[in-house]
C-alpha atoms as a PDB file:
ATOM      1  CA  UNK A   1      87.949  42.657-101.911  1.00  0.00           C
ATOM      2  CA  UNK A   2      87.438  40.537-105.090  1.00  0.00           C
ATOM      3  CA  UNK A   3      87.197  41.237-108.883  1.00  0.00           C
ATOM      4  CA  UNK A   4      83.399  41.344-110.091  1.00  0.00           C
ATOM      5  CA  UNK A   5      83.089  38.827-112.627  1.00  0.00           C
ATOM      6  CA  UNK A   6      83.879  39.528-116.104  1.00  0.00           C
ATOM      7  CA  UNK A   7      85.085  43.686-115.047  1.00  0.00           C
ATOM      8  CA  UNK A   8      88.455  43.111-115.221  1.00  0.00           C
ATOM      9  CA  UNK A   9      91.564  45.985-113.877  1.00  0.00           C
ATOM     10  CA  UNK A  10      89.136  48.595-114.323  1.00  0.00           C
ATOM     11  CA  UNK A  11      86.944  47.074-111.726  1.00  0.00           C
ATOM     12  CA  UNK A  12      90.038  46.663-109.189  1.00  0.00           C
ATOM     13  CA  UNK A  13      90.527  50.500-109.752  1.00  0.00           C
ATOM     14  CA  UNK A  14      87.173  51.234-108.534  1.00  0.00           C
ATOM     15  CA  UNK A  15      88.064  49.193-105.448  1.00  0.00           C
ATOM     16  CA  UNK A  16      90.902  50.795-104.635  1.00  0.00           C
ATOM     17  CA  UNK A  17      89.540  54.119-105.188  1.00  0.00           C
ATOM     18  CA  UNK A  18      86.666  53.374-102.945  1.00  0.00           C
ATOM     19  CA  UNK A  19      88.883  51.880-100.237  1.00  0.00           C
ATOM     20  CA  UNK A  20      90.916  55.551-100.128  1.00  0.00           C
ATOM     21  CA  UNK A  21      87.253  57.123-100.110  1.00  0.00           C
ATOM     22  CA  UNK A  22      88.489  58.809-103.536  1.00  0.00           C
ATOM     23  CA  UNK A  23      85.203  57.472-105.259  1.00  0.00           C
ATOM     24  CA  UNK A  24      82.638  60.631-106.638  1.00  0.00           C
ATOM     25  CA  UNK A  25      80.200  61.491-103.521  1.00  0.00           C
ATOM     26  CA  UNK A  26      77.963  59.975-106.115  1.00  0.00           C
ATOM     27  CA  UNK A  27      77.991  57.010-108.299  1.00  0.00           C
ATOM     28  CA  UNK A  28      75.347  55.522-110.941  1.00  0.00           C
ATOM     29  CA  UNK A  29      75.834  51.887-111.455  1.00  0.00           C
ATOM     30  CA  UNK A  30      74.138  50.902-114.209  1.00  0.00           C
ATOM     31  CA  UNK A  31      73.985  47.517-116.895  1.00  0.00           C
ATOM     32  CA  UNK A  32      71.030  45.165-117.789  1.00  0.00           C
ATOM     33  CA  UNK A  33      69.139  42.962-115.484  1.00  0.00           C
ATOM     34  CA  UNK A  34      71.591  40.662-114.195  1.00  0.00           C
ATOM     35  CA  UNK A  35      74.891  41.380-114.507  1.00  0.00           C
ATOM     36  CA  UNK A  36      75.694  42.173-110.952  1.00  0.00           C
ATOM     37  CA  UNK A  37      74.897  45.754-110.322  1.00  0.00           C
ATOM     38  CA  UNK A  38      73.407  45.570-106.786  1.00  0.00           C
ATOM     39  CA  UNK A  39      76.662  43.174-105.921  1.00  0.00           C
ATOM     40  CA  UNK A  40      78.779  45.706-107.175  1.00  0.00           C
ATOM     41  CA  UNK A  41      77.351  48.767-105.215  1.00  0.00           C
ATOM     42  CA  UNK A  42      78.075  46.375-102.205  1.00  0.00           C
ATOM     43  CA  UNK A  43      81.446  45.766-102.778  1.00  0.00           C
ATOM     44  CA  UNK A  44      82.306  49.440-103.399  1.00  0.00           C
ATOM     45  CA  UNK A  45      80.126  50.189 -99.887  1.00  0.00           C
ATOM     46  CA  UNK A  46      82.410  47.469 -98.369  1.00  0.00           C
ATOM     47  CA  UNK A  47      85.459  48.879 -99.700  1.00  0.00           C
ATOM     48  CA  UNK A  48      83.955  52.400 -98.266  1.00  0.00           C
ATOM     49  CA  UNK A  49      83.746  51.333 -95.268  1.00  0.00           C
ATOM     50  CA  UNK A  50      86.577  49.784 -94.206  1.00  0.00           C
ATOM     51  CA  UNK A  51      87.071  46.660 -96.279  1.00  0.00           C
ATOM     52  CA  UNK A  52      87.704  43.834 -94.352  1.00  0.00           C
ATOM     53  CA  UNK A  53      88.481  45.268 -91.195  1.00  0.00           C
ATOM     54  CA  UNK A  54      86.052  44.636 -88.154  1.00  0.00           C
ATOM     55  CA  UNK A  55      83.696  42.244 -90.409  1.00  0.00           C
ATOM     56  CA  UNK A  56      82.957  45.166 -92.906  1.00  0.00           C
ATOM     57  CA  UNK A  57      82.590  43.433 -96.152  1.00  0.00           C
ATOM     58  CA  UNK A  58      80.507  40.687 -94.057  1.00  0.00           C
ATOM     59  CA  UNK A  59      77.719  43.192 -92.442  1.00  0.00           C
ATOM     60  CA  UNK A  60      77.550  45.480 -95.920  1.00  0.00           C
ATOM     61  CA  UNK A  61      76.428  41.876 -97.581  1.00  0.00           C
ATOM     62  CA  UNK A  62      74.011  40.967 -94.730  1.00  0.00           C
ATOM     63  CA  UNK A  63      73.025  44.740 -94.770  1.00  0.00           C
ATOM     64  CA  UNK A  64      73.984  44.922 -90.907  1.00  0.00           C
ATOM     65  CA  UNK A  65      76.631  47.547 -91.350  1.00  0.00           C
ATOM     66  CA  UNK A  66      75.507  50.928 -89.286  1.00  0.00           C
ATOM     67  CA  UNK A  67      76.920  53.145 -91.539  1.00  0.00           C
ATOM     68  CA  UNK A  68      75.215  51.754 -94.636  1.00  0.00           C
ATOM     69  CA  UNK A  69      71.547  53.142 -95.471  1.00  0.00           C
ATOM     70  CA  UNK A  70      69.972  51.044 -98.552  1.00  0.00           C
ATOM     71  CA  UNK A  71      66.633  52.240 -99.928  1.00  0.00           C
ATOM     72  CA  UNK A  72      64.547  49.817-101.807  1.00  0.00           C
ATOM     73  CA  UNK A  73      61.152  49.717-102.845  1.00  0.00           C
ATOM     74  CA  UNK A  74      58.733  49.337-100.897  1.00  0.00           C
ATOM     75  CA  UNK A  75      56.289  45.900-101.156  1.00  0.00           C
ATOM     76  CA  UNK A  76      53.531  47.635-101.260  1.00  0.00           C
ATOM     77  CA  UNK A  77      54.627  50.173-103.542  1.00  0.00           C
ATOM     78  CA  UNK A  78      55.123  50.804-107.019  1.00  0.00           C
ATOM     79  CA  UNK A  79      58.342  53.435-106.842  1.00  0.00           C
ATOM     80  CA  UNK A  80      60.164  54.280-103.968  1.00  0.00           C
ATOM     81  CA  UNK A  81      58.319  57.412-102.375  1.00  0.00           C
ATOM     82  CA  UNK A  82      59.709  60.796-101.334  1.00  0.00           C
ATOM     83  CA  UNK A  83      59.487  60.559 -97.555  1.00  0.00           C
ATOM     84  CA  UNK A  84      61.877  57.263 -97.651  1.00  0.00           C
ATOM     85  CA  UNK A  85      64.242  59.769 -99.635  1.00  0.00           C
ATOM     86  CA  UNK A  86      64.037  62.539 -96.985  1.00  0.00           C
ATOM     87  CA  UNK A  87      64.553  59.899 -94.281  1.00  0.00           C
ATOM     88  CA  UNK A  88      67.464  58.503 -95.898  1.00  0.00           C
ATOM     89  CA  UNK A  89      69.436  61.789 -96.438  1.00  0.00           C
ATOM     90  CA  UNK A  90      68.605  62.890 -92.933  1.00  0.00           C
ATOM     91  CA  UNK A  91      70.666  59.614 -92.057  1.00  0.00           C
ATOM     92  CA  UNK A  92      73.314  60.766 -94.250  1.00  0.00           C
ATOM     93  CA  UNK A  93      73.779  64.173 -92.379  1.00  0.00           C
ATOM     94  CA  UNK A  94      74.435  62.077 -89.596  1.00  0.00           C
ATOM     95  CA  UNK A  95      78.029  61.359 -88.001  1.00  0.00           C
ATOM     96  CA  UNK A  96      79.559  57.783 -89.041  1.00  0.00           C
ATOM     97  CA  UNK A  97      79.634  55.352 -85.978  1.00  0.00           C
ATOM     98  CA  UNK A  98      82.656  53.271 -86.930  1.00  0.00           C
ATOM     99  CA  UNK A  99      83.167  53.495 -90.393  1.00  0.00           C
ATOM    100  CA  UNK A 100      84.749  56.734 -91.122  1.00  0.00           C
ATOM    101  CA  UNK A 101      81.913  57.058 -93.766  1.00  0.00           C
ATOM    102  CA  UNK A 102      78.348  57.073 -94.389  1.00  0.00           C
ATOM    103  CA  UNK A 103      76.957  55.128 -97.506  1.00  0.00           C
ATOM    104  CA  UNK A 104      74.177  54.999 -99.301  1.00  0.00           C
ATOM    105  CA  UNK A 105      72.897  53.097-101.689  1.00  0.00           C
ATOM    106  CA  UNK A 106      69.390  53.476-103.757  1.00  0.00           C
ATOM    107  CA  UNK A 107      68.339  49.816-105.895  1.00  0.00           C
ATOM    108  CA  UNK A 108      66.553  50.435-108.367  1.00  0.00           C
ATOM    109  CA  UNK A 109      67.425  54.155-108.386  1.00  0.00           C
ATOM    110  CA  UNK A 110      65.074  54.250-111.761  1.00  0.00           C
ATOM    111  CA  UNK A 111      62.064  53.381-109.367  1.00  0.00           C
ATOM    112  CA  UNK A 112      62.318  56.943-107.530  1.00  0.00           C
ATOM    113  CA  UNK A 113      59.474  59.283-108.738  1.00  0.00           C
ATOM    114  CA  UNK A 114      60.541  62.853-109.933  1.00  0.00           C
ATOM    115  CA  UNK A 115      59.963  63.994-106.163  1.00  0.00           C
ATOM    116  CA  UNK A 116      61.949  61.224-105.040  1.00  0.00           C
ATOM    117  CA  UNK A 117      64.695  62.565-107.539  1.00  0.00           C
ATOM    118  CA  UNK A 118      64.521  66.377-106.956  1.00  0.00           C
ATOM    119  CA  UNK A 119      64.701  65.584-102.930  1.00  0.00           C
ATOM    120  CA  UNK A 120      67.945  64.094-103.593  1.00  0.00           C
ATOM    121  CA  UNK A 121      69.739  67.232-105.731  1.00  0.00           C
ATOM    122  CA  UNK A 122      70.806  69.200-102.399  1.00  0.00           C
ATOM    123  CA  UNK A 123      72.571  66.164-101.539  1.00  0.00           C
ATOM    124  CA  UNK A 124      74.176  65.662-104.442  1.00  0.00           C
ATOM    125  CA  UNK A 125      75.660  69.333-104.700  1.00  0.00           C
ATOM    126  CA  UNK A 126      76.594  69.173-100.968  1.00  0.00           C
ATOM    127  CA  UNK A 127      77.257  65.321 -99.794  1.00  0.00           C
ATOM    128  CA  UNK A 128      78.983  66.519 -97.038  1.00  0.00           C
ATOM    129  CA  UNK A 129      82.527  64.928 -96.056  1.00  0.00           C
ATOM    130  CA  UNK A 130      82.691  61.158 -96.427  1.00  0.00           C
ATOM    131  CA  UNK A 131      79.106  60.783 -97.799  1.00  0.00           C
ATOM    132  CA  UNK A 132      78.364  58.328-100.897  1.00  0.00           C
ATOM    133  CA  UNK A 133      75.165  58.054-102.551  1.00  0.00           C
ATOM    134  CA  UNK A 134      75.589  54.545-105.281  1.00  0.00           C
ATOM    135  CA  UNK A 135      72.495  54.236-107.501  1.00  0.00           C
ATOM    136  CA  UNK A 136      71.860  51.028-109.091  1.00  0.00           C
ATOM    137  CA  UNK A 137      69.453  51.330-112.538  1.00  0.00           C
ATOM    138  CA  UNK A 138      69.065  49.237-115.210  1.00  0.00           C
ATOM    139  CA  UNK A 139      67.546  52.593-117.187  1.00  0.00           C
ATOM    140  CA  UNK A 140      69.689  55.438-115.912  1.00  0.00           C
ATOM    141  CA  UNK A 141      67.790  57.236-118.438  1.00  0.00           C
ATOM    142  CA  UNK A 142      64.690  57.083-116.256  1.00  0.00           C
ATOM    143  CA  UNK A 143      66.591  59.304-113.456  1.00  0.00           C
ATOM    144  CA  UNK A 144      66.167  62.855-114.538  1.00  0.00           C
ATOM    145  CA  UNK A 145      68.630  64.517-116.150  1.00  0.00           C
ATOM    146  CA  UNK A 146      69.439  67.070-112.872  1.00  0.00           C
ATOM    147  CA  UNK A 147      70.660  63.832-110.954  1.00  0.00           C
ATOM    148  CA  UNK A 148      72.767  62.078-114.184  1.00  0.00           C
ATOM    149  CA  UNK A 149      74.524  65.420-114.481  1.00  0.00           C
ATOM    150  CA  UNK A 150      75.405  65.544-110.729  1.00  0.00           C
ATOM    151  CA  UNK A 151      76.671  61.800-110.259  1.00  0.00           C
ATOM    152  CA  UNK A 152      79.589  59.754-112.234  1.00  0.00           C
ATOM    153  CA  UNK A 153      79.008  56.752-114.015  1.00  0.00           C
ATOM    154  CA  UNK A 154      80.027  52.933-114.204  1.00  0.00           C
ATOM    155  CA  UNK A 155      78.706  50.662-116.312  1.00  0.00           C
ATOM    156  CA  UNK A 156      78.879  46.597-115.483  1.00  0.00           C
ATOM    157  CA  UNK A 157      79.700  45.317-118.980  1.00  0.00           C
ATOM    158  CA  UNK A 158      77.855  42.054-119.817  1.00  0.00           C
ATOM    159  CA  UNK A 159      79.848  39.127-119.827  1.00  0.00           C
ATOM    160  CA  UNK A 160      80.918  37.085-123.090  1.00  0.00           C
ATOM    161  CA  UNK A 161      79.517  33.746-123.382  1.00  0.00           C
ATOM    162  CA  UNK A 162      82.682  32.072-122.442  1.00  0.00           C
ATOM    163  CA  UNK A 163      82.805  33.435-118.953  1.00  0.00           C
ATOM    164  CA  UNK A 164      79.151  32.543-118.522  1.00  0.00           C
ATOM    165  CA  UNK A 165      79.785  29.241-119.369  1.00  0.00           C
ATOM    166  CA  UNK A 166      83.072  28.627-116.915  1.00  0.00           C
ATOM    167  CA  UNK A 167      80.597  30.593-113.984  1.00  0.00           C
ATOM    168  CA  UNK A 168      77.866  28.254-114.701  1.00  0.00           C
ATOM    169  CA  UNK A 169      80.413  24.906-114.723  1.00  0.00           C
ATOM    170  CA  UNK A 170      82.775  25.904-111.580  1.00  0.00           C
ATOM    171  CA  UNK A 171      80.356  26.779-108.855  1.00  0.00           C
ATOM    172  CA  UNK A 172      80.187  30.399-109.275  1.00  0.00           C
ATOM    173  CA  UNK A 173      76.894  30.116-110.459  1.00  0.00           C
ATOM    174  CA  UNK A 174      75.822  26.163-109.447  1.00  0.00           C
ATOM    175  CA  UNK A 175      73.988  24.532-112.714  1.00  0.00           C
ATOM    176  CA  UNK A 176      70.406  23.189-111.026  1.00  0.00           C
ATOM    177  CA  UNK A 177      70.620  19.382-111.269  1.00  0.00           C
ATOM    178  CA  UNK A 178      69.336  17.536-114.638  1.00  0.00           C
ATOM    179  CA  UNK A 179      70.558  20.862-116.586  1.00  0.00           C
ATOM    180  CA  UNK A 180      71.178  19.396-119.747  1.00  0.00           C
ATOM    181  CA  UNK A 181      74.083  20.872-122.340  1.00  0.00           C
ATOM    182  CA  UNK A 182      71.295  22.029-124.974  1.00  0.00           C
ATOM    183  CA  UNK A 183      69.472  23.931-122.152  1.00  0.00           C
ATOM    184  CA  UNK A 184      72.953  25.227-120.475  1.00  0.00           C
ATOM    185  CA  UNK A 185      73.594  26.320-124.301  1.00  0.00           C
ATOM    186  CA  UNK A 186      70.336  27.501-124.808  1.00  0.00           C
ATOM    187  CA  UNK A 187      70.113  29.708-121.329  1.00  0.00           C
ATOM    188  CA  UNK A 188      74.072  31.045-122.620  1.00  0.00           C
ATOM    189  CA  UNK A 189      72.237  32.327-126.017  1.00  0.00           C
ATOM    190  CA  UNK A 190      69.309  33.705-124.181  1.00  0.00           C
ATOM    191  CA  UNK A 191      71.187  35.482-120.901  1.00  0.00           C
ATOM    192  CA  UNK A 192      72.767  38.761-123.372  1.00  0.00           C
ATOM    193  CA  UNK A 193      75.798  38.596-121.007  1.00  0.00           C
ATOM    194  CA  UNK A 194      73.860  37.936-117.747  1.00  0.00           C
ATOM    195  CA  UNK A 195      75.288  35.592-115.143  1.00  0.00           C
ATOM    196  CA  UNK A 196      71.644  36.386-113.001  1.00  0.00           C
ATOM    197  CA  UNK A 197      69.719  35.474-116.005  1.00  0.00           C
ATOM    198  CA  UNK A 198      71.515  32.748-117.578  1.00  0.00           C
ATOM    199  CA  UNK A 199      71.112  31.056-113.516  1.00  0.00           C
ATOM    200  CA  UNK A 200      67.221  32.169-113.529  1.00  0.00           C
ATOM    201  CA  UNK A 201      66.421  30.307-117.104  1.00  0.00           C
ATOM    202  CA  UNK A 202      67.694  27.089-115.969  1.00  0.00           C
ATOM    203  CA  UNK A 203      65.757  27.199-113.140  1.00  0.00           C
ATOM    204  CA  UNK A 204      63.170  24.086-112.939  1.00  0.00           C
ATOM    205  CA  UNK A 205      60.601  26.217-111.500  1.00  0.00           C
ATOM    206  CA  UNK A 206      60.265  27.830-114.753  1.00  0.00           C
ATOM    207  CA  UNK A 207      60.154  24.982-117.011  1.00  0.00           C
ATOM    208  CA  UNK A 208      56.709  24.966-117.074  1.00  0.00           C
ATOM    209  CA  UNK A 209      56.472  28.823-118.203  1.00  0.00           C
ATOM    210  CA  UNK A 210      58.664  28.209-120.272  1.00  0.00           C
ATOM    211  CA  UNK A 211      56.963  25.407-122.083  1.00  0.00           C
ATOM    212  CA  UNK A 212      53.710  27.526-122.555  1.00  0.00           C
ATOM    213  CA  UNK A 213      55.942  30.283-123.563  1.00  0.00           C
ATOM    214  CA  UNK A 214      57.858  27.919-126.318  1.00  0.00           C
ATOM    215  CA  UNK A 215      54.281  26.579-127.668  1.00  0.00           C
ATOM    216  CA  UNK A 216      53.088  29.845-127.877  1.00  0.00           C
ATOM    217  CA  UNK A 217      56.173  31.388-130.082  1.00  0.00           C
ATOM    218  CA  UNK A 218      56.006  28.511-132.792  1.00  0.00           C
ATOM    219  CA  UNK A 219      52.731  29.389-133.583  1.00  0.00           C
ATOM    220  CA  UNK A 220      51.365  32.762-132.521  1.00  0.00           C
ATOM    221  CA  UNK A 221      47.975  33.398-133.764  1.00  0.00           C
ATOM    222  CA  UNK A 222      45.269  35.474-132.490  1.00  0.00           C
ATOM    223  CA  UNK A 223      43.362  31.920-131.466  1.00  0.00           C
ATOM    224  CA  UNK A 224      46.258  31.536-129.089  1.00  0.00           C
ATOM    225  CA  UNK A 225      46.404  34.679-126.937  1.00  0.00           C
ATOM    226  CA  UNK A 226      44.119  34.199-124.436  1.00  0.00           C
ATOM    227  CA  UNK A 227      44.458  30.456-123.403  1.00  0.00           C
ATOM    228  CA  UNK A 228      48.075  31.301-123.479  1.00  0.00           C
ATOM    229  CA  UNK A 229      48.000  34.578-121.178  1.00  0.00           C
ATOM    230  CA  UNK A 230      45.349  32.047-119.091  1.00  0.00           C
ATOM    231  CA  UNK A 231      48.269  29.279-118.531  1.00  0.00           C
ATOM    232  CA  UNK A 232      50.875  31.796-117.869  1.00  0.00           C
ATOM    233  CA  UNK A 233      48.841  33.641-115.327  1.00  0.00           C
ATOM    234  CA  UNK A 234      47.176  30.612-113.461  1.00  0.00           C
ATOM    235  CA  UNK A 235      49.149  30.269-111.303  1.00  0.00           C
ATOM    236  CA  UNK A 236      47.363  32.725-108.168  1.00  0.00           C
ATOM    237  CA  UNK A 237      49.296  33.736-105.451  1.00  0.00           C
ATOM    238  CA  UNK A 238      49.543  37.249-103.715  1.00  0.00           C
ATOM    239  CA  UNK A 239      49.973  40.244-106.079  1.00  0.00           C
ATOM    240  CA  UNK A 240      53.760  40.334-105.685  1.00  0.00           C
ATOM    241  CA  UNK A 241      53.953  36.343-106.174  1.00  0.00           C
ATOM    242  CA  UNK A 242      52.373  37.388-109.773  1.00  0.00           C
ATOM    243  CA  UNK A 243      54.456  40.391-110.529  1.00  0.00           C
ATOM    244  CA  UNK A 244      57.198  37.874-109.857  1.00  0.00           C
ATOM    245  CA  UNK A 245      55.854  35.181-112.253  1.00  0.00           C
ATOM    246  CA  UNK A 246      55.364  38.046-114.778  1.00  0.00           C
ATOM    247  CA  UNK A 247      58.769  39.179-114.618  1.00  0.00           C
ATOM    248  CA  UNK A 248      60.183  35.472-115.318  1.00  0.00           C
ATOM    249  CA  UNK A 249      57.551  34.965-118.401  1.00  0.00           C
ATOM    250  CA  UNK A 250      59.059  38.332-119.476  1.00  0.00           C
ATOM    251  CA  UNK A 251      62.540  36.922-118.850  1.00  0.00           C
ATOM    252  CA  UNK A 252      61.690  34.068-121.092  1.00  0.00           C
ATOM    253  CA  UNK A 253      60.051  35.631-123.794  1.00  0.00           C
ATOM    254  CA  UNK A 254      63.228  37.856-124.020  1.00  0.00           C
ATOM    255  CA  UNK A 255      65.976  35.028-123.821  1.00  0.00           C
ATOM    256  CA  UNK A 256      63.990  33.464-126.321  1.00  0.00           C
ATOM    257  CA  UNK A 257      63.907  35.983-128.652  1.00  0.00           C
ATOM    258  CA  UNK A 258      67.754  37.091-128.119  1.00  0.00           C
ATOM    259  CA  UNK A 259      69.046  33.398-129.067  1.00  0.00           C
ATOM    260  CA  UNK A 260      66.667  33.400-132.512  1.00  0.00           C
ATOM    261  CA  UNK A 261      68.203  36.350-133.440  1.00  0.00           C
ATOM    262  CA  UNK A 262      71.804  35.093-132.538  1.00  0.00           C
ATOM    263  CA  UNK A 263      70.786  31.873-134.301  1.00  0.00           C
ATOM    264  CA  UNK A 264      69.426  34.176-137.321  1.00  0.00           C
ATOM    265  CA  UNK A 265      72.770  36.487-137.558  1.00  0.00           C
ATOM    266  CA  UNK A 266      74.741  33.205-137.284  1.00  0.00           C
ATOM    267  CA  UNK A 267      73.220  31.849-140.301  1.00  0.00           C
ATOM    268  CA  UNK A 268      73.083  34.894-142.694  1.00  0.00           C
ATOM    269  CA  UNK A 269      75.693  35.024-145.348  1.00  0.00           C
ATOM    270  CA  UNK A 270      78.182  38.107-145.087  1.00  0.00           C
ATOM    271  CA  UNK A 271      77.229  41.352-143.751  1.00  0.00           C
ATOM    272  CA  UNK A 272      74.302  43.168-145.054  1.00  0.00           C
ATOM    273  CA  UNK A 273      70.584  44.132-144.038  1.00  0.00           C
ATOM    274  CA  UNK A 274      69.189  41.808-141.190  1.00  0.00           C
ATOM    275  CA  UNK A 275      67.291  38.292-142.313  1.00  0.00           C
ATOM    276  CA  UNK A 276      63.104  39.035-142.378  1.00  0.00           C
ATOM    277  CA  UNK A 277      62.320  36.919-139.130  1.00  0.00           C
ATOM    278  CA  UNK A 278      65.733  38.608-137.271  1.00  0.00           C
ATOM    279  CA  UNK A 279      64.093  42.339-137.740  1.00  0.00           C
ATOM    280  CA  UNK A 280      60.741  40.967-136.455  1.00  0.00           C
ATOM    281  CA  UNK A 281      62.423  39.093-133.404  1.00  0.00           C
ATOM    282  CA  UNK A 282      64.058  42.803-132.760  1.00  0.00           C
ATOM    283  CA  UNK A 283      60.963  44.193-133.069  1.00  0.00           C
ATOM    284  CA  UNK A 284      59.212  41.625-130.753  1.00  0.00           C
ATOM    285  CA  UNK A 285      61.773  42.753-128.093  1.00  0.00           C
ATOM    286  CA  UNK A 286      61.053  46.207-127.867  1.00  0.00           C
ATOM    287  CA  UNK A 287      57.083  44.696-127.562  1.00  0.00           C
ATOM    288  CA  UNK A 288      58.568  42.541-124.237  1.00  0.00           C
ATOM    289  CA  UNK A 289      60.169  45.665-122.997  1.00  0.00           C
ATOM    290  CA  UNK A 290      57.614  48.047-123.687  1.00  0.00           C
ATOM    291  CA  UNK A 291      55.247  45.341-121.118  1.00  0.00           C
ATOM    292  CA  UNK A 292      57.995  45.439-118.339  1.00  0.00           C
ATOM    293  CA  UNK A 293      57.814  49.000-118.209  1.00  0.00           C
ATOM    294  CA  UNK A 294      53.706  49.067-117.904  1.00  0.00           C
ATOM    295  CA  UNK A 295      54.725  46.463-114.948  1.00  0.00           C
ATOM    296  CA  UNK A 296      56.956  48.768-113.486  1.00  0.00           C
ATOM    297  CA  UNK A 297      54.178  51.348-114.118  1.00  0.00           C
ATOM    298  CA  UNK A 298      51.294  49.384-112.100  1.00  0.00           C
ATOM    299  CA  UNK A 299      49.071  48.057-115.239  1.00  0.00           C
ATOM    300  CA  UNK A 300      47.543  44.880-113.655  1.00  0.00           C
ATOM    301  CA  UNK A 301      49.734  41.457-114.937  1.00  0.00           C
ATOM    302  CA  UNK A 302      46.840  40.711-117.316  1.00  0.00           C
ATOM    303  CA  UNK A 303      46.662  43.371-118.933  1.00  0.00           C
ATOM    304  CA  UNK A 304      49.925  43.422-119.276  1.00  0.00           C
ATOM    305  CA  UNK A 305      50.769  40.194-120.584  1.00  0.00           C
ATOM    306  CA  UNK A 306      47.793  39.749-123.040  1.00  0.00           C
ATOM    307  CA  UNK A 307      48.460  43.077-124.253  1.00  0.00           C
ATOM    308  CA  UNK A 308      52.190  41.767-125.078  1.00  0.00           C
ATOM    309  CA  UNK A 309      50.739  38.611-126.721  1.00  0.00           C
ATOM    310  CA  UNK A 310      48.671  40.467-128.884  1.00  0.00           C
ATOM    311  CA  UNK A 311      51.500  42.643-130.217  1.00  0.00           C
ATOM    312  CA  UNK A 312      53.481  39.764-130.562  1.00  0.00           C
ATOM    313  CA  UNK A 313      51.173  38.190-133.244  1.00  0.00           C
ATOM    314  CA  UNK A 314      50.954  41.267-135.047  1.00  0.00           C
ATOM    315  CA  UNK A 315      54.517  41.363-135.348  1.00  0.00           C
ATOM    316  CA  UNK A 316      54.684  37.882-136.280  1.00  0.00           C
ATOM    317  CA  UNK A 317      51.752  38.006-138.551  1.00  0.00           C
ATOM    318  CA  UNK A 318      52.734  37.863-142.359  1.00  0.00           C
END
């Protein structure tokens, strides 16, 4: 077992807990994009299950381990439908093969529809012995309040920019040759404490997204919204492949909004009411998240992104 990055001792208690099985029967794990969630519900199903002994922590990372049930969604899917919830717990009721436990873990638990949710509250008031349910979300408030009530809670804290700096510089996180220091500073500003995202916006793959996405916020007019939206999305590709794509231009739109209002804050004198263009880049955000929600909701990648483009000009419009 190893610390998570950034957790600290309060991390290394959850290990231990988990490796006595003295972890709640279930568990929300929840923090923004990024910051290791899914790699922490591992660890504490590795710890579960027997730590290193017999190749545990090995087979929980590859998934291999026959006592650990994940639940994703599915790729053709939306949310992650009942009957894959009924399966799982069946497979829970079950007796461990070689583990001495049974674990489960649901990623993203925020992508189970209300069924999906109220098919897991027998389970959750009767886990059985040596049953674990972890449930990763990045918006625990989109499981309903009958499940929050019924599970404990950890939180992976973002990181400060220091540690993301020493990750990305000794092979933790491998910088992605030709990274220059203004873009390794720049991807720092943008990440908000993510190790996942701070790796992702240096990737060269999304230089060119982010280029469009750069030309686009120094000058966003109405004029610019559709051949911008058209550059972003020309790309093709199956309708995951675009999702995908969308997600990233989301990604960058956010980081690039984060490190103006960093830059913004930096620059104001004293404490006081927020610079003009800082409220508007706040405001701007909530316009980025409010799109990766209709994502997450099925509204078609268009749609989605020119209708984000268009807000964005009215917020920037003055």
């Amino acid at each position: 077992m190893r610390a998570l990055l950034g957790q600290g001792e309060d991390w290394q208690d959850w290990l231990r807990r988990a490796a006595r099985r003295r972890l709640p029967h279930a568990l929300v794990i929840e923090g923004a994009p990024g910051t290791g969630k899914s790699h922490a519900a591992r660890e504490l199903a590795a710890a579960l299950l027997g730590g290193d002994e017999r190749g545990a922590a090995r087979r929980v990372a590859s998934g291999n381990h026959p006592d650990l049930h994940l639940l994703t969604v599915p790729e053709d899917r939306q949310e992650i439908p009942v009957d894959a919830v009924r399966a799982l717990l069946d497979e829970l009721q079950r007796r461990p093969l070689e583990g001495g436990a049974r674990v489960a873990i649901v990623d993203p638990a925020d992508r189970l529809n209300e069924q999906g949710q109220n098919a897991l509250l027998k389970t959750l008031e009767e886990p059985g012995e040596d049953a674990f349910l972890l449930l990763v979300a990045r918006r625990p408030e989109g499981l309903l309040e009958t499940v929050r009530s019924r599970a404990a809670r950890l939180r992976i804290r973002p990181l400060d920019d220091a540690t993301l700096r020493a990750a990305l510089h000794d092979g933790t996180a491998p910088l992605p040759e030709g990274s220059s220091p203004s873009a390794v500073a720049a991807a720092i500003a943008g990440a908000a404490g993510s190790l996942g995202l701070a790796r992702r916006l240096l990737d060269p793959s999304l230089r060119v997204l982010a280029d469009a996405v750069d030309r686009f916020l120094a000058a966003p007019v109405p004029s610019a919204v559709h051949p911008t939206a058209v550059a972003l999305g020309s790309a093709g590709g199956s309708k995951l492949e675009q999702e995908e794509r969308a997600q990233g231009i989301l990604m960058l739109f956010r980081a690039r909004l984060r490190a103006g209002v960093q830059l913004l804050l930096a620059e104001a004198e004293g404490p006081g009411y927020l610079p003009p263009h800082a409220e508007r880049c706040l405001t701007a955000l909530d316009a980025v998240f409010a799109a990766e929600q209709d994502l997450e909701l099925g509204v078609p990648v268009g749609q989605s992104l020119e209708g984000l483009l268009l807000r964005l000009v009215g917020v920037f419009a003055v």
